[in-house]
Protein backbone atom coordinates (compact mmCIF):
# COMPACT_ATOMS: atom_id res chain seq x y z
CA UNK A 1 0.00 0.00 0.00
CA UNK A 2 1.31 3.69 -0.75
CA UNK A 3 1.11 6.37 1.76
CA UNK A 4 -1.15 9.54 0.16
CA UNK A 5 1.22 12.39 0.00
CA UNK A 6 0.89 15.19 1.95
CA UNK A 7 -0.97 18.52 0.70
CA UNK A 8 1.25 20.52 3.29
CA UNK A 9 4.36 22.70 2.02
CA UNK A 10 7.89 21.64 2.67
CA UNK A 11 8.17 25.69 3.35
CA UNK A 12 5.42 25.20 6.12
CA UNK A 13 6.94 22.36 7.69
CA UNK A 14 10.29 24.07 7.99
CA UNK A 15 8.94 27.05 9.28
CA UNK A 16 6.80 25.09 11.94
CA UNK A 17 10.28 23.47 12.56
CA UNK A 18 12.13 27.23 13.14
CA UNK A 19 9.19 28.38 15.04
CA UNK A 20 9.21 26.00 17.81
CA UNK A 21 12.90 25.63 17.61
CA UNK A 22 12.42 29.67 18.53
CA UNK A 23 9.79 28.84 21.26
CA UNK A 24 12.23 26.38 22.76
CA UNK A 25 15.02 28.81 23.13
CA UNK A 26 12.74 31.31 24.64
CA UNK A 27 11.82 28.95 26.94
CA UNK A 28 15.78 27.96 27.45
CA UNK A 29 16.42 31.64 28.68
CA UNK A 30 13.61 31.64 31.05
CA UNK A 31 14.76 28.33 32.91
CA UNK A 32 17.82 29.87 32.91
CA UNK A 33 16.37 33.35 34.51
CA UNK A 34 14.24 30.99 36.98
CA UNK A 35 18.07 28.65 37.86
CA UNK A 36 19.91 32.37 38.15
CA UNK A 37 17.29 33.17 41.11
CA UNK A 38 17.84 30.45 42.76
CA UNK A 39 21.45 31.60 42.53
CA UNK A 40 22.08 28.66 39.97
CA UNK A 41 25.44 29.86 37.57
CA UNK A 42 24.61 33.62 39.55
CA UNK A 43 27.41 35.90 39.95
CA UNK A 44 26.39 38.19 42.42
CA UNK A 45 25.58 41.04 39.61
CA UNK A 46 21.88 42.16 38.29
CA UNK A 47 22.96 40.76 34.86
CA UNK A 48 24.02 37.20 35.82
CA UNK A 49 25.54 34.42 33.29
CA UNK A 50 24.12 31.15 33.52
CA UNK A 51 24.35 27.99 32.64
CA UNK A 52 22.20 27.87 29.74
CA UNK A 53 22.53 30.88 28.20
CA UNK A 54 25.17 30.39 25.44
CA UNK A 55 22.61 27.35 24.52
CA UNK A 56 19.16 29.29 24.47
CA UNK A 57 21.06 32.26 22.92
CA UNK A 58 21.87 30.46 19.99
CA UNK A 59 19.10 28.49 19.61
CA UNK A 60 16.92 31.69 19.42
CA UNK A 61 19.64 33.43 16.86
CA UNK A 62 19.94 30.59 14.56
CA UNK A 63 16.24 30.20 14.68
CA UNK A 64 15.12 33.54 14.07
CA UNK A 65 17.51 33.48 10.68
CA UNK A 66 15.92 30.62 9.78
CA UNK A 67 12.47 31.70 10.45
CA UNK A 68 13.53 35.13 8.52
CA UNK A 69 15.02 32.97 5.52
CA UNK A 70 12.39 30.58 5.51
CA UNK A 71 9.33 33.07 5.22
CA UNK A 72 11.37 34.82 2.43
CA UNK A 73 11.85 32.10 -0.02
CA UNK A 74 8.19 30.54 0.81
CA UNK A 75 7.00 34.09 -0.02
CA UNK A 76 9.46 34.46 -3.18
CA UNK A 77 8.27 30.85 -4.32
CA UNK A 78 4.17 31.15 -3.89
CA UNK A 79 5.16 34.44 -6.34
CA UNK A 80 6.98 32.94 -8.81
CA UNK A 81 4.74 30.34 -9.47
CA UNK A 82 1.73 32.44 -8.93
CA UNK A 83 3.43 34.84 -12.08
CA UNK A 84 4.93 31.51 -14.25
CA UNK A 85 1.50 29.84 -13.75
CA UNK A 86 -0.83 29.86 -17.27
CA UNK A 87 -3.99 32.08 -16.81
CA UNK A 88 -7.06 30.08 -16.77
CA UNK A 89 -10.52 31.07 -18.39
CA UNK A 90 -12.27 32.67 -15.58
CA UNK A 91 -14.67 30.96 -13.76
CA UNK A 92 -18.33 31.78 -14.22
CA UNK A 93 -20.18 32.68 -11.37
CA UNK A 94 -23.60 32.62 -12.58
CA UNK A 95 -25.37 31.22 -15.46
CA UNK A 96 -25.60 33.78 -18.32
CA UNK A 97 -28.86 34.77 -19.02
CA UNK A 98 -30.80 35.28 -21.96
CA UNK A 99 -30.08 38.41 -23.52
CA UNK A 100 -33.30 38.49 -25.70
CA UNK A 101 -35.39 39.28 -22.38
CA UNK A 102 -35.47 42.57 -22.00
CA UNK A 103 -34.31 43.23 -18.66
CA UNK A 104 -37.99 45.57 -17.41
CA UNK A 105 -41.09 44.71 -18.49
CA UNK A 106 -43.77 46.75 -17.02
């Protein structure tokens, strides 16, 4: 049996990919906020170094170019093909109607 593939865009996927790796590193710098008050990797200063913020620092860099890259070429994509794309005949609406009616009879 073969799987049916997928309607969704790679672009989408990757994006959802970026965007929680983004989430994650948020979340990163706020366990490390939460281990610095309980004078976890604390220095003694207001602006403390801790253990995890090299790790949530990059992950939120790195993701945010990707997110920023990502969004680009999905929009640069959906606009290419929307321009390279042959014009179709334009889809009626309504039925026409008959033009030997006149259109008020009183």
């Amino acid at each position: 049996m073969t799987q049916p593939k997928s309607k969704t865009s790679t672009f989408a996927k990757v994006t959802i990919f970026f965007a929680i790796s983004f989430l994650v590193g948020v979340g990163l710098c706020g366990l490390d906020y939460a281990l610095g008050a309980h004078g976890i990797g604390k220095d003694g200063g207001e602006f403390t170094v801790g253990p995890l913020d090299g790790l949530s620092l990059a992950m939120m860099i790195l993701s945010a170019i990707g997110l920023v890259v990502t969004t680009f070429l999905w929009i640069l994509v959906a606009a290419t093909r929307s321009f390279s794309s042959k014009e179709a005949e334009p889809q009626k609406l309504f039925e026409d109607k008959d033009e030997t009616k006149p259109h008020d009879q009183q």
